[in-house]
N, C-alpha and C. Protein backbone atom coordinates (compact mmCIF):
# COMPACT_ATOMS: atom_id res chain seq x y z
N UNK A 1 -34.49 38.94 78.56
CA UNK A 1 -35.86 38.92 79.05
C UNK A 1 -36.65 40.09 78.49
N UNK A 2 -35.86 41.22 78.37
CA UNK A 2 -36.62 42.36 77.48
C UNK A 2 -37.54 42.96 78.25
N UNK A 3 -37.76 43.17 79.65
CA UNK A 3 -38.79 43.60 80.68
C UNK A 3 -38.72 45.51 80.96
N UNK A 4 -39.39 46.15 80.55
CA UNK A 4 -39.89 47.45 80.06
C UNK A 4 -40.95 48.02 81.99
N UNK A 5 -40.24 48.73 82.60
CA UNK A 5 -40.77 49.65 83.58
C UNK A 5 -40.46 50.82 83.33
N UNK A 6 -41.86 51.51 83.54
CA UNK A 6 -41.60 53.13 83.60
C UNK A 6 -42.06 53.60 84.95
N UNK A 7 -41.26 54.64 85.16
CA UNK A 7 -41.18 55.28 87.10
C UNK A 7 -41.48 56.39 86.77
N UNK A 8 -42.70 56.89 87.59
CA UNK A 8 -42.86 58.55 87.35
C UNK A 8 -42.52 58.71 89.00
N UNK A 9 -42.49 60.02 88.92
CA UNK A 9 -42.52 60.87 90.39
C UNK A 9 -42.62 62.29 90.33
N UNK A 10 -43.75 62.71 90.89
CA UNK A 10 -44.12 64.13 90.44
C UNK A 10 -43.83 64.21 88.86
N UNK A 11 -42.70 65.53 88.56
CA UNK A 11 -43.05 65.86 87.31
C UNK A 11 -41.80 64.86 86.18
N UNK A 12 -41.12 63.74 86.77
CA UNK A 12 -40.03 63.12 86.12
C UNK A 12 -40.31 61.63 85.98
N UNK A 13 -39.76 60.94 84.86
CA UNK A 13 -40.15 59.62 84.64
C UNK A 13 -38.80 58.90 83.70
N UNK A 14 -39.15 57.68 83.95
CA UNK A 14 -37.85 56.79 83.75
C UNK A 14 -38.24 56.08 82.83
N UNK A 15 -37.64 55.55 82.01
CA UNK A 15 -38.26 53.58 81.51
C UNK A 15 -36.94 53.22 81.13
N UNK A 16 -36.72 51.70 82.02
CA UNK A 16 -36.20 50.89 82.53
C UNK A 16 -36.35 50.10 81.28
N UNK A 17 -35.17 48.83 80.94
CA UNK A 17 -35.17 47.83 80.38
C UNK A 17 -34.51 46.78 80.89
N UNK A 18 -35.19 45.84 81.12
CA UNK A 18 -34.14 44.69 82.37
C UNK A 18 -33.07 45.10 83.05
N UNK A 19 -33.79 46.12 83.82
CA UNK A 19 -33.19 46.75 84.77
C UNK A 19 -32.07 48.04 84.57
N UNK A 20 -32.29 48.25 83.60
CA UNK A 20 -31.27 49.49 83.41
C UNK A 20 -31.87 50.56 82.50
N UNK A 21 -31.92 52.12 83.04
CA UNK A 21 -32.04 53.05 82.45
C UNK A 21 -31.67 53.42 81.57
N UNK A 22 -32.99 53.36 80.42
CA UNK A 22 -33.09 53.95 79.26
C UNK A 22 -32.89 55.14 78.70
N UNK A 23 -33.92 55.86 79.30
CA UNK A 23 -34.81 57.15 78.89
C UNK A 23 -34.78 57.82 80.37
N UNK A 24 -34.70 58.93 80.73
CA UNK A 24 -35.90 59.80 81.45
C UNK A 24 -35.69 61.36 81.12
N UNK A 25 -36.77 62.11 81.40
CA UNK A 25 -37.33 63.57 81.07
C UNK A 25 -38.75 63.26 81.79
N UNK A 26 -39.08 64.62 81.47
CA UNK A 26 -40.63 65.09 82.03
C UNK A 26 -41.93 64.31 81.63
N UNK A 27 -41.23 63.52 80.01
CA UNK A 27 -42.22 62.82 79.79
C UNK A 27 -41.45 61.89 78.97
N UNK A 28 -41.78 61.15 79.34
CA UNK A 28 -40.50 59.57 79.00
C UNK A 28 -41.22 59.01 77.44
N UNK A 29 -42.95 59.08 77.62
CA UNK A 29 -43.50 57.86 76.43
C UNK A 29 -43.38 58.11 75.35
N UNK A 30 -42.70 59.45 74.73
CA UNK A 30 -42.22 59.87 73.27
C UNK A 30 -40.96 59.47 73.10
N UNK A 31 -40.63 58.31 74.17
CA UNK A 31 -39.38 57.59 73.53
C UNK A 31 -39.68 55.84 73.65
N UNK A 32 -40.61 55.66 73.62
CA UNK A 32 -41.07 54.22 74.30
C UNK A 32 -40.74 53.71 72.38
N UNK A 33 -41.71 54.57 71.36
CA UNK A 33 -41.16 53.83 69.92
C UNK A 33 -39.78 53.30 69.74
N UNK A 34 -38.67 54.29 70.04
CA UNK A 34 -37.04 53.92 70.32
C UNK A 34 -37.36 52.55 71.06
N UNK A 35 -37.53 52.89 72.18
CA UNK A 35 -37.21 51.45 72.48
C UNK A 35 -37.96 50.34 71.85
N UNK A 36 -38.69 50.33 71.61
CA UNK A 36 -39.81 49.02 70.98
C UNK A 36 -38.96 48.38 69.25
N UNK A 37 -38.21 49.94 68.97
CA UNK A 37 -37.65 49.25 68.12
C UNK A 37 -36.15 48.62 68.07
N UNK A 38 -36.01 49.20 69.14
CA UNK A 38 -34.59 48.71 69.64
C UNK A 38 -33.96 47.60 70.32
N UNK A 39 -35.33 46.74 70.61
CA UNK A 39 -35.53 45.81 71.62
C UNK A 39 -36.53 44.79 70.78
N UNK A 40 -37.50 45.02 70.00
CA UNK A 40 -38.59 44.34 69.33
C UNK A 40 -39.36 43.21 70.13
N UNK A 41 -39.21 42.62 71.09
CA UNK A 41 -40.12 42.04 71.72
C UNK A 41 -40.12 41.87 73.57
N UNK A 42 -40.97 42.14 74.02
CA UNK A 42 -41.24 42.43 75.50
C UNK A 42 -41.97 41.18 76.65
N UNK A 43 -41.35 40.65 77.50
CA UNK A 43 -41.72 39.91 78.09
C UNK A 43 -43.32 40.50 79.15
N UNK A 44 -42.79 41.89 79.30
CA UNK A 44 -43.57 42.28 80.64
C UNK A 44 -42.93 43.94 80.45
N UNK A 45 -44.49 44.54 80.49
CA UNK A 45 -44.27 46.04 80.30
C UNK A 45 -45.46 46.71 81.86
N UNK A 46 -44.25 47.52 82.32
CA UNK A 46 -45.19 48.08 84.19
C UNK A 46 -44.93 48.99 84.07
N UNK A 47 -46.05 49.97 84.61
CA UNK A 47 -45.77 51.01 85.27
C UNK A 47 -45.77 50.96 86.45
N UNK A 48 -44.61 52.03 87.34
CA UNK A 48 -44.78 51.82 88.81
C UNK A 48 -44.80 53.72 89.35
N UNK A 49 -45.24 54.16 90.26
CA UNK A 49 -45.03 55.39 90.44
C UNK A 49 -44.38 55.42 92.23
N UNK A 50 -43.88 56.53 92.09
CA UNK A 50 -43.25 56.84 93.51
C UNK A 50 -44.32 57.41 94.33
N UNK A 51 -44.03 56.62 95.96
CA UNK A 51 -44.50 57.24 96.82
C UNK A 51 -44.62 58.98 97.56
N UNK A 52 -44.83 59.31 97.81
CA UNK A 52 -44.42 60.49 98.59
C UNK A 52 -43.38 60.51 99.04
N UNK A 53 -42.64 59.88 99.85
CA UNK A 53 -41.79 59.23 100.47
C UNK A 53 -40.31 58.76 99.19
N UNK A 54 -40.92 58.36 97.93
CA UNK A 54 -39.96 58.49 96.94
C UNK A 54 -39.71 60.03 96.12
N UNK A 55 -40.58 60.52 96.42
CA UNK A 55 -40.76 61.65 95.61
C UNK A 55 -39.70 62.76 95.94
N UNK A 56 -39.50 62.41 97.52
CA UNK A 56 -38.72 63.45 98.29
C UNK A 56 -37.37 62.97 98.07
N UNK A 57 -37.26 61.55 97.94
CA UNK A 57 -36.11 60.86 98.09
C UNK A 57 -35.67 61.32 96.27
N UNK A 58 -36.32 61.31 95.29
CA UNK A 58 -35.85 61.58 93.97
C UNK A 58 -35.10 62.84 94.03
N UNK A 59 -36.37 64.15 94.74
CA UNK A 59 -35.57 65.31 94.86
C UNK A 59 -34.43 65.82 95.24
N UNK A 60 -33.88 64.69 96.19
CA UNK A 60 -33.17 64.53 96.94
C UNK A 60 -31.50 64.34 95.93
N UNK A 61 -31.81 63.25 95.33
CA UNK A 61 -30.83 62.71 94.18
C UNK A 61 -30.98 63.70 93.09
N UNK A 62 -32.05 64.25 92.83
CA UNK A 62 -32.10 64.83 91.15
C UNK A 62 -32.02 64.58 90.36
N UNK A 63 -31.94 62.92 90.29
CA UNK A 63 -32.31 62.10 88.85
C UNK A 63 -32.69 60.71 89.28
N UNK A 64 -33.01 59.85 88.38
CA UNK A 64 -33.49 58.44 88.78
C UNK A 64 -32.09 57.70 88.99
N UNK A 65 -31.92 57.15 89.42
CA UNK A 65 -30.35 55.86 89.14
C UNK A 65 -30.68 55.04 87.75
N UNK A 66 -28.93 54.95 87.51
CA UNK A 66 -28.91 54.06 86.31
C UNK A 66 -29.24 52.68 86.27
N UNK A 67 -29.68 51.75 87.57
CA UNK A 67 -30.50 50.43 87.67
C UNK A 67 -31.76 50.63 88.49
N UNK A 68 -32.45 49.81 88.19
CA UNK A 68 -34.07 50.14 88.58
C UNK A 68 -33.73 49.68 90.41
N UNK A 69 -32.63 48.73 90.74
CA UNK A 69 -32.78 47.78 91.98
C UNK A 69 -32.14 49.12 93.06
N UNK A 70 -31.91 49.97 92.66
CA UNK A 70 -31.22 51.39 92.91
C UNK A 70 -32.25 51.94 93.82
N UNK A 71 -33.95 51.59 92.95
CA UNK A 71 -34.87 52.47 93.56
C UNK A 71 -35.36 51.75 94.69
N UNK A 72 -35.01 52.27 96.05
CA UNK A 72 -36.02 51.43 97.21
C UNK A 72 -37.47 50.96 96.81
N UNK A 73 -37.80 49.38 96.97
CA UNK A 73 -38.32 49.20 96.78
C UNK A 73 -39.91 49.48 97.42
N UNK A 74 -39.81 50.01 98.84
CA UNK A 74 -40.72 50.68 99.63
C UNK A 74 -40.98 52.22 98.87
N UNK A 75 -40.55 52.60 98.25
CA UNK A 75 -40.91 54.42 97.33
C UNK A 75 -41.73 54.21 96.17
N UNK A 76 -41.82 52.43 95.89
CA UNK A 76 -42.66 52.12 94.33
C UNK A 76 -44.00 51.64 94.75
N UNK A 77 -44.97 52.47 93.74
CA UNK A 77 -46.38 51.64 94.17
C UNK A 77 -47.06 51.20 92.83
C-alpha cells in the first residue's frame, strides 16, 4: 500500500511506512528523499502531531515505537 505518516511531538518526529518506523530525529523531512526513493510510489502521505497528553506519554518512552498502531490513538491529532 506504500502509506507514508509523519508524527511530531514537541522537538521529535517519526515517518512511518505502512505502519512501521522508518526514520526519526529532531527533524525527520531530510530523510523523506530516502524514502521516496526507496518505496517510489505512495498511496496516502499524513501528517499527524501529538497531543499534550502524547507528548508526555513520548517523554515518557524516549522514542516513538517501531509500529505506528503502538501510538494511542487518542495522543494523535
Amino acid at each position: 500500500m506504500n502509506e507514508i505518516v509523519i508524527v511530531s511531538g514537541d522537538d521529535w518526529e517519526g515517518i512511518y511506512v505502512d505502519g512501521g518506523l522508518e526514520y526519526e530525529d529532531h527533524e525527520v523531512y531530510q530523510y523523506l528523499p530516502d524514502v521516496i526513493c526507496d518505496y517510489k510510489t505512495f498511496e496516502s502521505c499524513e501528517e499527524k502531531h501529538l497531543n499534550s497528553e502524547g507528548i508526555e506519554w513520548l517523554e515518557l518512552h524516549g522514542r516513538l515505537p517501531q509500529k505506528l498502531s503502538e501510538v494511542p490513538a487518542e495522543y494523535l491529532r
